[in-house]
N, C-alpha and C. Protein backbone atom coordinates (compact mmCIF):
# COMPACT_ATOMS: atom_id res chain seq x y z
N UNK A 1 -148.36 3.46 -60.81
CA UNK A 1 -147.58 4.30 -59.92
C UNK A 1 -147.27 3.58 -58.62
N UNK A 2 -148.58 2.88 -58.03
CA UNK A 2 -148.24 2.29 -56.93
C UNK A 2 -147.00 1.04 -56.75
N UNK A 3 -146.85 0.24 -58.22
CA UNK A 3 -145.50 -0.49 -58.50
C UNK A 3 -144.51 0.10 -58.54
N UNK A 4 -144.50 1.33 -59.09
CA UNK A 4 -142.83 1.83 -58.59
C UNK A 4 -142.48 2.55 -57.59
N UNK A 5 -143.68 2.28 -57.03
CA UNK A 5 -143.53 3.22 -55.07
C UNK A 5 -142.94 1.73 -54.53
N UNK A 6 -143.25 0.60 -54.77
CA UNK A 6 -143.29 -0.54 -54.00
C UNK A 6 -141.93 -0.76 -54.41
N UNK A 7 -141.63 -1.31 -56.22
CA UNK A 7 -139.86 -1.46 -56.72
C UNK A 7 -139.35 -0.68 -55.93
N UNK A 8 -139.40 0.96 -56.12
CA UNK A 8 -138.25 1.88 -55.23
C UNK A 8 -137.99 1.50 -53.87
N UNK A 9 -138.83 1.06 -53.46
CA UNK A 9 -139.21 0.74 -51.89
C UNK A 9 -138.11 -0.24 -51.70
N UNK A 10 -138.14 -1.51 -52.27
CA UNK A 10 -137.78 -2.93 -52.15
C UNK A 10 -136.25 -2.73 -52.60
N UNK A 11 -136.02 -1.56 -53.81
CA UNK A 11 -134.63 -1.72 -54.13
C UNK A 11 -133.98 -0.80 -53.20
N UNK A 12 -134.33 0.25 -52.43
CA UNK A 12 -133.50 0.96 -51.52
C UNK A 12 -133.91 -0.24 -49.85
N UNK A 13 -134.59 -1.23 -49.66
CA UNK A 13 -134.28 -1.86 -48.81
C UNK A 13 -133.50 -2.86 -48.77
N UNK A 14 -132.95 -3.40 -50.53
CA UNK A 14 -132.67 -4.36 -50.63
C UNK A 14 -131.42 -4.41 -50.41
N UNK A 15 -130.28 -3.68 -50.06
CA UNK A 15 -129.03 -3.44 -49.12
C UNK A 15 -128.94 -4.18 -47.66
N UNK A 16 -129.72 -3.28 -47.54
CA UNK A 16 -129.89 -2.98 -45.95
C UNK A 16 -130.54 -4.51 -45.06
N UNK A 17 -131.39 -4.92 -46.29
CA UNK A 17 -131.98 -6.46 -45.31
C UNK A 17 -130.86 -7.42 -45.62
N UNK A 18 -129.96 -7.40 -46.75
CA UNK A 18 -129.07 -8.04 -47.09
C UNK A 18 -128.27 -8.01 -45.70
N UNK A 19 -127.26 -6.99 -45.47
CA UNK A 19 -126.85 -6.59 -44.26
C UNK A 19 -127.51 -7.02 -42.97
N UNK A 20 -128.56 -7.04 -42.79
CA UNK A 20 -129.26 -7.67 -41.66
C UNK A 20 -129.67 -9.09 -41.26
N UNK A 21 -129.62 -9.38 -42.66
CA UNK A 21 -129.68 -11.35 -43.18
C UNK A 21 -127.89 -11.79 -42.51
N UNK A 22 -126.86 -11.21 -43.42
CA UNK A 22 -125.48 -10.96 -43.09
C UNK A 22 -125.29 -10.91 -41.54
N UNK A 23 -125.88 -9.47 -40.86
CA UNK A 23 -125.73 -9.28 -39.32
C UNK A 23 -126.32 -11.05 -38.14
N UNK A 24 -127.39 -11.51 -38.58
CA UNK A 24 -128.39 -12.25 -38.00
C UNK A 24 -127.13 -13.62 -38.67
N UNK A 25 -126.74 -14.13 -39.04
CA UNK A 25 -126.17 -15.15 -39.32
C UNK A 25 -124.77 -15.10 -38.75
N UNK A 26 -123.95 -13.66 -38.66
CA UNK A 26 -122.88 -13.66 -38.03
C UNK A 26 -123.14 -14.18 -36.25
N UNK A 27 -124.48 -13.49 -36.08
CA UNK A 27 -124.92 -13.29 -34.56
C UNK A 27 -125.06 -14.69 -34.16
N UNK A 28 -125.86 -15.94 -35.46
CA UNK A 28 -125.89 -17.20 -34.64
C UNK A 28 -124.58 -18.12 -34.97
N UNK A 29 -123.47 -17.44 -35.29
CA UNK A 29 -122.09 -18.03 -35.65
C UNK A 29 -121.58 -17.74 -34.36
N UNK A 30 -121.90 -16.57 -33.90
CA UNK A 30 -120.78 -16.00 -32.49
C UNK A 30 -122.00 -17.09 -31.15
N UNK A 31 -123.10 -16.89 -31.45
CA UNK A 31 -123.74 -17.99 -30.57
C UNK A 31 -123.19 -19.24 -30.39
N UNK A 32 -122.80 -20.26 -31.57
CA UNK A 32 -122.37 -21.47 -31.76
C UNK A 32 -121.04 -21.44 -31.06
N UNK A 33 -120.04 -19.98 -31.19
CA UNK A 33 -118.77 -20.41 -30.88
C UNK A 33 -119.08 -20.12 -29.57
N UNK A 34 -120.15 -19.31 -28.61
CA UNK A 34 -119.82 -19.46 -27.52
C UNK A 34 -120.28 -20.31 -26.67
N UNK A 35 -121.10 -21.54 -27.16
CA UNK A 35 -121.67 -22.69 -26.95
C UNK A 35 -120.56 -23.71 -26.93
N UNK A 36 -120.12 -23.55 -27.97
CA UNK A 36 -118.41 -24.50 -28.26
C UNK A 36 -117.49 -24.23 -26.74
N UNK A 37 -117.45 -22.76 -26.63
CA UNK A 37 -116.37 -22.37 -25.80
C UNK A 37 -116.85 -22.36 -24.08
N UNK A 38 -118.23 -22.73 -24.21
CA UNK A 38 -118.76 -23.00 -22.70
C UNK A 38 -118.78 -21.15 -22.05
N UNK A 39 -118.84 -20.54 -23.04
CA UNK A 39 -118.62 -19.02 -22.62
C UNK A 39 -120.22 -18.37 -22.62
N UNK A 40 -120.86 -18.42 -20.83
CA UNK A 40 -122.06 -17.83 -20.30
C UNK A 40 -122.62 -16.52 -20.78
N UNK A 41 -121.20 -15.93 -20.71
CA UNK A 41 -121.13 -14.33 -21.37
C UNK A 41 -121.81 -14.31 -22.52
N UNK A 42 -121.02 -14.62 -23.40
CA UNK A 42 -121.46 -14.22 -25.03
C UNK A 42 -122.99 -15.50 -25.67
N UNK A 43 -123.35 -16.09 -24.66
CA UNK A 43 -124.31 -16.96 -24.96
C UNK A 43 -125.66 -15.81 -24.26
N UNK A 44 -125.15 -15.21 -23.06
CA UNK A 44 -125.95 -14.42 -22.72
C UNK A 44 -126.43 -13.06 -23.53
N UNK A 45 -124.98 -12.71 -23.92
CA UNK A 45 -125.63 -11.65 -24.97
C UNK A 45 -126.28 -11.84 -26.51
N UNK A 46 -126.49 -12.74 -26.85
CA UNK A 46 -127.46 -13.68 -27.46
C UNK A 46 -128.65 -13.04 -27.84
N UNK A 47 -129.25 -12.49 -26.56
CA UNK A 47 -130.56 -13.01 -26.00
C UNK A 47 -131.28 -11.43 -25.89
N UNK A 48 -132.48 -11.37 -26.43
CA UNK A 48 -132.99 -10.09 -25.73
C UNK A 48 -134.19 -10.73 -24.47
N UNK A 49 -134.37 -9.28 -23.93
CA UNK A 49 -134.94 -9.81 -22.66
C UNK A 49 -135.88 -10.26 -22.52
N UNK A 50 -136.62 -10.23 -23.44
CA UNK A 50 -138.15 -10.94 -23.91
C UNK A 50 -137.88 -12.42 -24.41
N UNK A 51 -136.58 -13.06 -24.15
CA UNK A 51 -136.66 -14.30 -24.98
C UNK A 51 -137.13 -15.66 -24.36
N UNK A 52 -137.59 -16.28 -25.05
CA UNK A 52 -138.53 -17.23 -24.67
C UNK A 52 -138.15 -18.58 -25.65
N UNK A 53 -137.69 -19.72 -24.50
CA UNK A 53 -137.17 -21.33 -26.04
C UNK A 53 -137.97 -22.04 -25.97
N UNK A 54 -137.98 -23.19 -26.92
CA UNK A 54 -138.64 -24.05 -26.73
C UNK A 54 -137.72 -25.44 -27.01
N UNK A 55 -137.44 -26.31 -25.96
CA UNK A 55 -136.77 -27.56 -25.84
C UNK A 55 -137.28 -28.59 -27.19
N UNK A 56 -135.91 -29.14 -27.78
CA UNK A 56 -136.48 -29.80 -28.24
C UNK A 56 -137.21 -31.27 -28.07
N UNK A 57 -136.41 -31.98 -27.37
CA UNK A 57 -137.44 -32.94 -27.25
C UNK A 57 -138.44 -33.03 -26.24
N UNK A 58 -138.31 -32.21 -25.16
CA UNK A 58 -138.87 -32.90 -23.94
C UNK A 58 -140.35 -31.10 -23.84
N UNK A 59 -140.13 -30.50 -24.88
CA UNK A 59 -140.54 -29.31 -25.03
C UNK A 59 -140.69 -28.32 -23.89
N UNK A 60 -139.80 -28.14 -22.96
CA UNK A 60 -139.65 -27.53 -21.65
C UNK A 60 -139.48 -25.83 -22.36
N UNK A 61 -140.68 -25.15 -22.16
CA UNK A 61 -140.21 -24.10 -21.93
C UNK A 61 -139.36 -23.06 -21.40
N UNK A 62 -138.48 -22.40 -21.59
CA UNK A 62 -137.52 -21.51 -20.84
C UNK A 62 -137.74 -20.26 -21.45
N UNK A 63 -137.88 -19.46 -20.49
CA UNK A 63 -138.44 -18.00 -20.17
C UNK A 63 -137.09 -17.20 -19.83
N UNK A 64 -136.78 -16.06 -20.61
CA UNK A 64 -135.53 -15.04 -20.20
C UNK A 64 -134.69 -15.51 -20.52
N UNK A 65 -133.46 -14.30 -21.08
CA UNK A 65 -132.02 -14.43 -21.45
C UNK A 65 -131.61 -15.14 -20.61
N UNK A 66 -131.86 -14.74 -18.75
CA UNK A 66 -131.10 -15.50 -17.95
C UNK A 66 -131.14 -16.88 -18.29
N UNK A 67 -132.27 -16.87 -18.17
CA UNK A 67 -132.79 -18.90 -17.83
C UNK A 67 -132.29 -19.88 -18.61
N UNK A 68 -131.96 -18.79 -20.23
CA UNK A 68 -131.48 -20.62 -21.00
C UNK A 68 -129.86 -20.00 -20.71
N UNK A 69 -129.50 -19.02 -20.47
CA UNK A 69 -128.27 -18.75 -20.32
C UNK A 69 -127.83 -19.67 -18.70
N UNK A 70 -128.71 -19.92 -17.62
CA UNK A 70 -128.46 -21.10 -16.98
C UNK A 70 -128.27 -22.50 -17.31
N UNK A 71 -129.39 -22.53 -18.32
CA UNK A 71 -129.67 -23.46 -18.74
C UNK A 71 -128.48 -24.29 -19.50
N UNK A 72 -127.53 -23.34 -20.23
CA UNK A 72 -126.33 -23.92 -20.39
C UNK A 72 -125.25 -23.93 -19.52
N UNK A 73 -125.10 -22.83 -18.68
CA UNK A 73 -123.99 -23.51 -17.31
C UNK A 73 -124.69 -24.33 -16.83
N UNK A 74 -125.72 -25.53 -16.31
CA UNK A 74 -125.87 -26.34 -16.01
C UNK A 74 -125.37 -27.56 -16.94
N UNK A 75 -125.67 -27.27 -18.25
CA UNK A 75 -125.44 -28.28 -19.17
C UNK A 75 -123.25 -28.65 -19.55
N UNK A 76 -122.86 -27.36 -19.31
CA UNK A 76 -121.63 -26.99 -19.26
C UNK A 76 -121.36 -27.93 -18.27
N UNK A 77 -121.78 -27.91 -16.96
CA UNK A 77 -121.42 -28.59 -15.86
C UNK A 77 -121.34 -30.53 -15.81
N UNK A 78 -121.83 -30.68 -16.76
CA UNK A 78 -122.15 -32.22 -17.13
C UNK A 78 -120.93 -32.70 -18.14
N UNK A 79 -119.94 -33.49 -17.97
CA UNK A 79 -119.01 -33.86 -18.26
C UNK A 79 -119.72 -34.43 -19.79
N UNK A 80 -120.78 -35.32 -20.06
CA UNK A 80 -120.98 -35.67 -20.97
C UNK A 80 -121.78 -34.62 -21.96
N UNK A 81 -122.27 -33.38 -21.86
CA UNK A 81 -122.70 -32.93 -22.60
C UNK A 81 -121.07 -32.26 -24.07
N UNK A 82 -121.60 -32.56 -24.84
CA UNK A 82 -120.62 -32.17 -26.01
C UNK A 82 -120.79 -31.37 -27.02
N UNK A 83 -122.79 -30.75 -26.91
CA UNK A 83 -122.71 -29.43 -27.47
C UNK A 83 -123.20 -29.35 -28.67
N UNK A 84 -124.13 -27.94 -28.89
CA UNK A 84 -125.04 -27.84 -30.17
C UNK A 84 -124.58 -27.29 -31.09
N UNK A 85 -125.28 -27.16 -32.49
CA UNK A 85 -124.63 -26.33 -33.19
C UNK A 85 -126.42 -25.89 -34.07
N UNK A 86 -126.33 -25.02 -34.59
CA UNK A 86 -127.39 -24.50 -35.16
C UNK A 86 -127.06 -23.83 -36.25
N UNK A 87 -127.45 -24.83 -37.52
CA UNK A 87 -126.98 -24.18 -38.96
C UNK A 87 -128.30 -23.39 -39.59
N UNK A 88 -128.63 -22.13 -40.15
CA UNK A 88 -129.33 -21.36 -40.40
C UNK A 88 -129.59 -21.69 -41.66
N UNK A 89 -130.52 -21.97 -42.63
CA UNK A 89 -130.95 -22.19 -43.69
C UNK A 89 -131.39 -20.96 -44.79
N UNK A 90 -131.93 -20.35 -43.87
CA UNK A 90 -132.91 -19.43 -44.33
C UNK A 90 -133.23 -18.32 -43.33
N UNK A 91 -132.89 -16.82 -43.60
CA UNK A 91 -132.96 -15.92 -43.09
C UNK A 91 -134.14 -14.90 -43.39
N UNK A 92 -135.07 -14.31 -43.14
CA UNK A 92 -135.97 -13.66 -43.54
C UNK A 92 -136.23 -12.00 -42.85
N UNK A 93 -136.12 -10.80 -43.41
CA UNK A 93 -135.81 -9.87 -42.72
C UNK A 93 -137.37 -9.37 -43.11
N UNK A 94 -138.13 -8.71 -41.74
CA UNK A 94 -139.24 -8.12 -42.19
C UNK A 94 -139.69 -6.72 -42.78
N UNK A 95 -140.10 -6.31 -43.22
CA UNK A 95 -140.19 -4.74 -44.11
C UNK A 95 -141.00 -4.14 -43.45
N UNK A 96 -141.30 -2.99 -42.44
CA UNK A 96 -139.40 -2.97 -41.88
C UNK A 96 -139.21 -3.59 -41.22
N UNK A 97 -137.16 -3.48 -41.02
CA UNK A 97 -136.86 -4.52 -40.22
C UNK A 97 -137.17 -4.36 -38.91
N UNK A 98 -138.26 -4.86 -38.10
CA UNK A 98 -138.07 -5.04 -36.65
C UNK A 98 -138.51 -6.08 -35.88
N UNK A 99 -138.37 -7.22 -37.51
CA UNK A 99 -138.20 -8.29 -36.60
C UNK A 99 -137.49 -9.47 -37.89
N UNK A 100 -136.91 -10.63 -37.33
CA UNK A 100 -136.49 -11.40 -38.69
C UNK A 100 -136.67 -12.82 -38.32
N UNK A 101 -136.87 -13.35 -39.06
CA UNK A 101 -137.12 -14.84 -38.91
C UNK A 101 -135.65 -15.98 -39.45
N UNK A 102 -135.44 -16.56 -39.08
CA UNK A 102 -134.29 -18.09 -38.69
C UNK A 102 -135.10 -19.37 -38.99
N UNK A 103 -134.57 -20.20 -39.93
CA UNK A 103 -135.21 -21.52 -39.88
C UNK A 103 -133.85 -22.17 -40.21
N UNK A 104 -133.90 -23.63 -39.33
CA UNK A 104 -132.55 -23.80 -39.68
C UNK A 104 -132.63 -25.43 -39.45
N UNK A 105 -130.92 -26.07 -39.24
CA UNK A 105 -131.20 -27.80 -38.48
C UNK A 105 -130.62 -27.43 -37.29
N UNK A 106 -130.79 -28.07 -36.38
CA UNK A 106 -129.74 -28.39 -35.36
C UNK A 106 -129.03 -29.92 -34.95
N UNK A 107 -128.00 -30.18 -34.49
CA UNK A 107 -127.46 -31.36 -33.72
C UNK A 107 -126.80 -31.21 -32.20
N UNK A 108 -127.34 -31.98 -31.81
CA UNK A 108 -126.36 -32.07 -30.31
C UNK A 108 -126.05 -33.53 -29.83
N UNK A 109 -125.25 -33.24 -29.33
CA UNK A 109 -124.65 -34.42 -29.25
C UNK A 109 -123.73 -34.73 -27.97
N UNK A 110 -124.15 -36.00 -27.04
CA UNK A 110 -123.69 -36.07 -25.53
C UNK A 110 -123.03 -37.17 -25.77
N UNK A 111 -121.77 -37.34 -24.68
CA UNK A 111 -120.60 -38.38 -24.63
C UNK A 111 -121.49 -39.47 -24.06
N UNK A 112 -121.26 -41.18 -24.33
CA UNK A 112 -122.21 -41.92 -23.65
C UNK A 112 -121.04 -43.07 -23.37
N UNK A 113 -121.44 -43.72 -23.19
CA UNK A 113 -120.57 -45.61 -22.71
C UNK A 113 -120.09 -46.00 -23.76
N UNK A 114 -120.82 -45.97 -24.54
CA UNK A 114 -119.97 -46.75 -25.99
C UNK A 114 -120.30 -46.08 -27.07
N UNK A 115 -120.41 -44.39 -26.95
CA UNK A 115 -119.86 -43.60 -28.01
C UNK A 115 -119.77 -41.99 -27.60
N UNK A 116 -121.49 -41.76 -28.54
CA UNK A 116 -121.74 -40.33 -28.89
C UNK A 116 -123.34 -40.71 -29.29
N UNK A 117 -124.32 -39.52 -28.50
CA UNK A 117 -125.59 -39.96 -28.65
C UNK A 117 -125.93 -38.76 -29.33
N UNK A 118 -126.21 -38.29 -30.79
CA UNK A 118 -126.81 -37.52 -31.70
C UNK A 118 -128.67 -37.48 -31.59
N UNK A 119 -128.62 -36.05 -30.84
CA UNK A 119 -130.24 -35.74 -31.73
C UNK A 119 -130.05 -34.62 -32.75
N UNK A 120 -131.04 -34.41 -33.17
CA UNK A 120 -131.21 -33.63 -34.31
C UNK A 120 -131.98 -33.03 -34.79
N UNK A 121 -132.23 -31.84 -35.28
CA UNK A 121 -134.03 -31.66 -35.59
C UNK A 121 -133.42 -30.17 -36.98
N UNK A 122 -135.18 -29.68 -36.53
CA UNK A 122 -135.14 -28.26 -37.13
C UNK A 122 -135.02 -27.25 -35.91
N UNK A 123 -135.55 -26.19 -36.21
CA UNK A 123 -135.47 -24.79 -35.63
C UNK A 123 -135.90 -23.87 -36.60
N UNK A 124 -137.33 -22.74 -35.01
CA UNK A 124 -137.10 -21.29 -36.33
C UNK A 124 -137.09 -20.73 -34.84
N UNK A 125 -136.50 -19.62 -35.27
CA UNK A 125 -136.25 -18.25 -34.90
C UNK A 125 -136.42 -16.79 -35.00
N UNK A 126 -136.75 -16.63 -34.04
CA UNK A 126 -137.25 -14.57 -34.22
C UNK A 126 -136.53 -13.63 -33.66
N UNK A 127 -135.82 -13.00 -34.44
CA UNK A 127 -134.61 -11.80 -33.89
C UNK A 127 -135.47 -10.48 -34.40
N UNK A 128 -134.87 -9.81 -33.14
CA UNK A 128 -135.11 -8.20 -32.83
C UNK A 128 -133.74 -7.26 -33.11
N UNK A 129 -134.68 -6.24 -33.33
CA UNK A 129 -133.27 -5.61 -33.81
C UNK A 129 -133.04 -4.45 -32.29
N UNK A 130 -131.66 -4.43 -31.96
CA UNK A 130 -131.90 -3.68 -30.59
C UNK A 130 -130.61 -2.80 -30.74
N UNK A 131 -130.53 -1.28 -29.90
CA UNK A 131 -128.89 -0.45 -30.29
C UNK A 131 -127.80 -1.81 -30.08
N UNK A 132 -127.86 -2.76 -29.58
CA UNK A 132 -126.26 -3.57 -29.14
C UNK A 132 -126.47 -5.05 -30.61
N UNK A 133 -127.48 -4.35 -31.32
CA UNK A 133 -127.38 -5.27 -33.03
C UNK A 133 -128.96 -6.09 -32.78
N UNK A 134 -128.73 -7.31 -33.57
CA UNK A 134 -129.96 -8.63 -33.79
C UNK A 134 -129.79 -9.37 -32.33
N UNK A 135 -130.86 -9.60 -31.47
CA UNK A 135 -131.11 -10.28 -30.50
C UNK A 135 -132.01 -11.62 -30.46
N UNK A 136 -132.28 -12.62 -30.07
CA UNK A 136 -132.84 -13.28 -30.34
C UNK A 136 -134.16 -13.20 -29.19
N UNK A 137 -135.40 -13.51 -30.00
CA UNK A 137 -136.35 -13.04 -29.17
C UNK A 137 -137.21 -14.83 -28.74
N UNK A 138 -136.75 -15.29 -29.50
CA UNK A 138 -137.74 -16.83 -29.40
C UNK A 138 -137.00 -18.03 -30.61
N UNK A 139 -136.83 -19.14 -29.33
CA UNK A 139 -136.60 -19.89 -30.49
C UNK A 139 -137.06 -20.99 -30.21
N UNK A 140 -137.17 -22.32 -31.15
CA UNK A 140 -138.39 -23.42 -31.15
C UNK A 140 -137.79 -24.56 -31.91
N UNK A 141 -137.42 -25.38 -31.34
CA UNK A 141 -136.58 -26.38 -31.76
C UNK A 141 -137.57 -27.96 -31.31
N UNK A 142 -137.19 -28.82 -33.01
CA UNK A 142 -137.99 -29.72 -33.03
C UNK A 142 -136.90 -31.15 -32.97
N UNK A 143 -136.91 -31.73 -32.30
CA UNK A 143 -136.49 -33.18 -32.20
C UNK A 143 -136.73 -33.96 -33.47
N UNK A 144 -136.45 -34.34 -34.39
CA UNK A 144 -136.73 -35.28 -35.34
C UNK A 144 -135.56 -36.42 -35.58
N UNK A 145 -134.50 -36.71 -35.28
CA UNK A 145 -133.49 -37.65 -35.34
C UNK A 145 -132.91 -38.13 -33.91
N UNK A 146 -132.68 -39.48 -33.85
CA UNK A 146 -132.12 -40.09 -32.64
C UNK A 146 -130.85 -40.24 -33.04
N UNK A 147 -129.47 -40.85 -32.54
CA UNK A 147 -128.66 -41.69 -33.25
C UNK A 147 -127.81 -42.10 -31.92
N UNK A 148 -127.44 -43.20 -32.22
CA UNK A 148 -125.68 -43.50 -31.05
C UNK A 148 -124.88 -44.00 -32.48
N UNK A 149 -123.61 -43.12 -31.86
CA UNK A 149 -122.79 -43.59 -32.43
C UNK A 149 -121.71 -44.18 -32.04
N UNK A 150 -120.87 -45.22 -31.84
CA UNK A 150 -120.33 -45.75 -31.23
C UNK A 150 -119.08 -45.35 -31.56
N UNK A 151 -118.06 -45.78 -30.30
CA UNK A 151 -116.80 -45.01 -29.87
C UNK A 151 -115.62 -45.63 -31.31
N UNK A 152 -114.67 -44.93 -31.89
CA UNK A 152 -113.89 -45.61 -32.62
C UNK A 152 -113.01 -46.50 -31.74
């Protein structure tokens, strides 16, 4: 009996986390484009207020929506910065949902003298679910690739 309390369980959630896997991947698509677009706004709404990063290489903590949302108008402000992107691998919604997990790669990549300087790593992530949708509550990004690439 207790297996088809659990099946029923899993198949009437299994919509709904779909949708929330769906919601949480649109959310770090509209992140990326407003990283692309140097847009403070929609990088800020990102973020719930509890959010907390972790740098990747230099592992600098940043505390609050505000702070990494500074953290990129400063970076905005640097002629050579050219900007991250964060591809999501794997989405994980918790039962119930009120919280979901992100594991993913990232690249960024700054203008230099004689090219384009690529790092690269992983990332995981923890989104909240809040009335204005999936927020991101923490994220933790690992440095694992160097590169220059030189100018064509």
């Amino acid at each position: 009996m207790k297996r088809w309390v659990a099946a029923a369980l899993l198949v009437a959630a299994g919509p709904a986390m779909a949708d929330d896997s769906a919601d949480i991947r649109t959310a770090r698509a509209a992140y990326n484009a407003a990283i692309r677009a140097h847009d403070t706004t929609g990088i800020r709404a990102t973020f719930a207020e509890s959010y907390v990063g972790i740098a990747g290489s230099g592992g600098e903590v940043i505390t609050g929506g505000d702070a990494m949302t500074a953290y990129f108008a400063n970076a905005f402000g640097n002629p050579a910065f050219l900007g991250f992107v964060r591809t999501p691998e794997v989405v994980t919604v918790a039962v119930p949902a009120d919280r979901a997990m992100e594991r993913g790669h990232w690249v960024g990549r700054t203008r230099t003298a004689g090219g384009e300087a690529r790092l690269g790593g992983e990332y995981l992530a923890v989104w909240v679910p809040t009335a204005a949708g999936w927020r991101l509550r923490s994220e933790t990004f690992v440095t694992l690739t160097r590169s220059e690439v030189a100018a064509p």
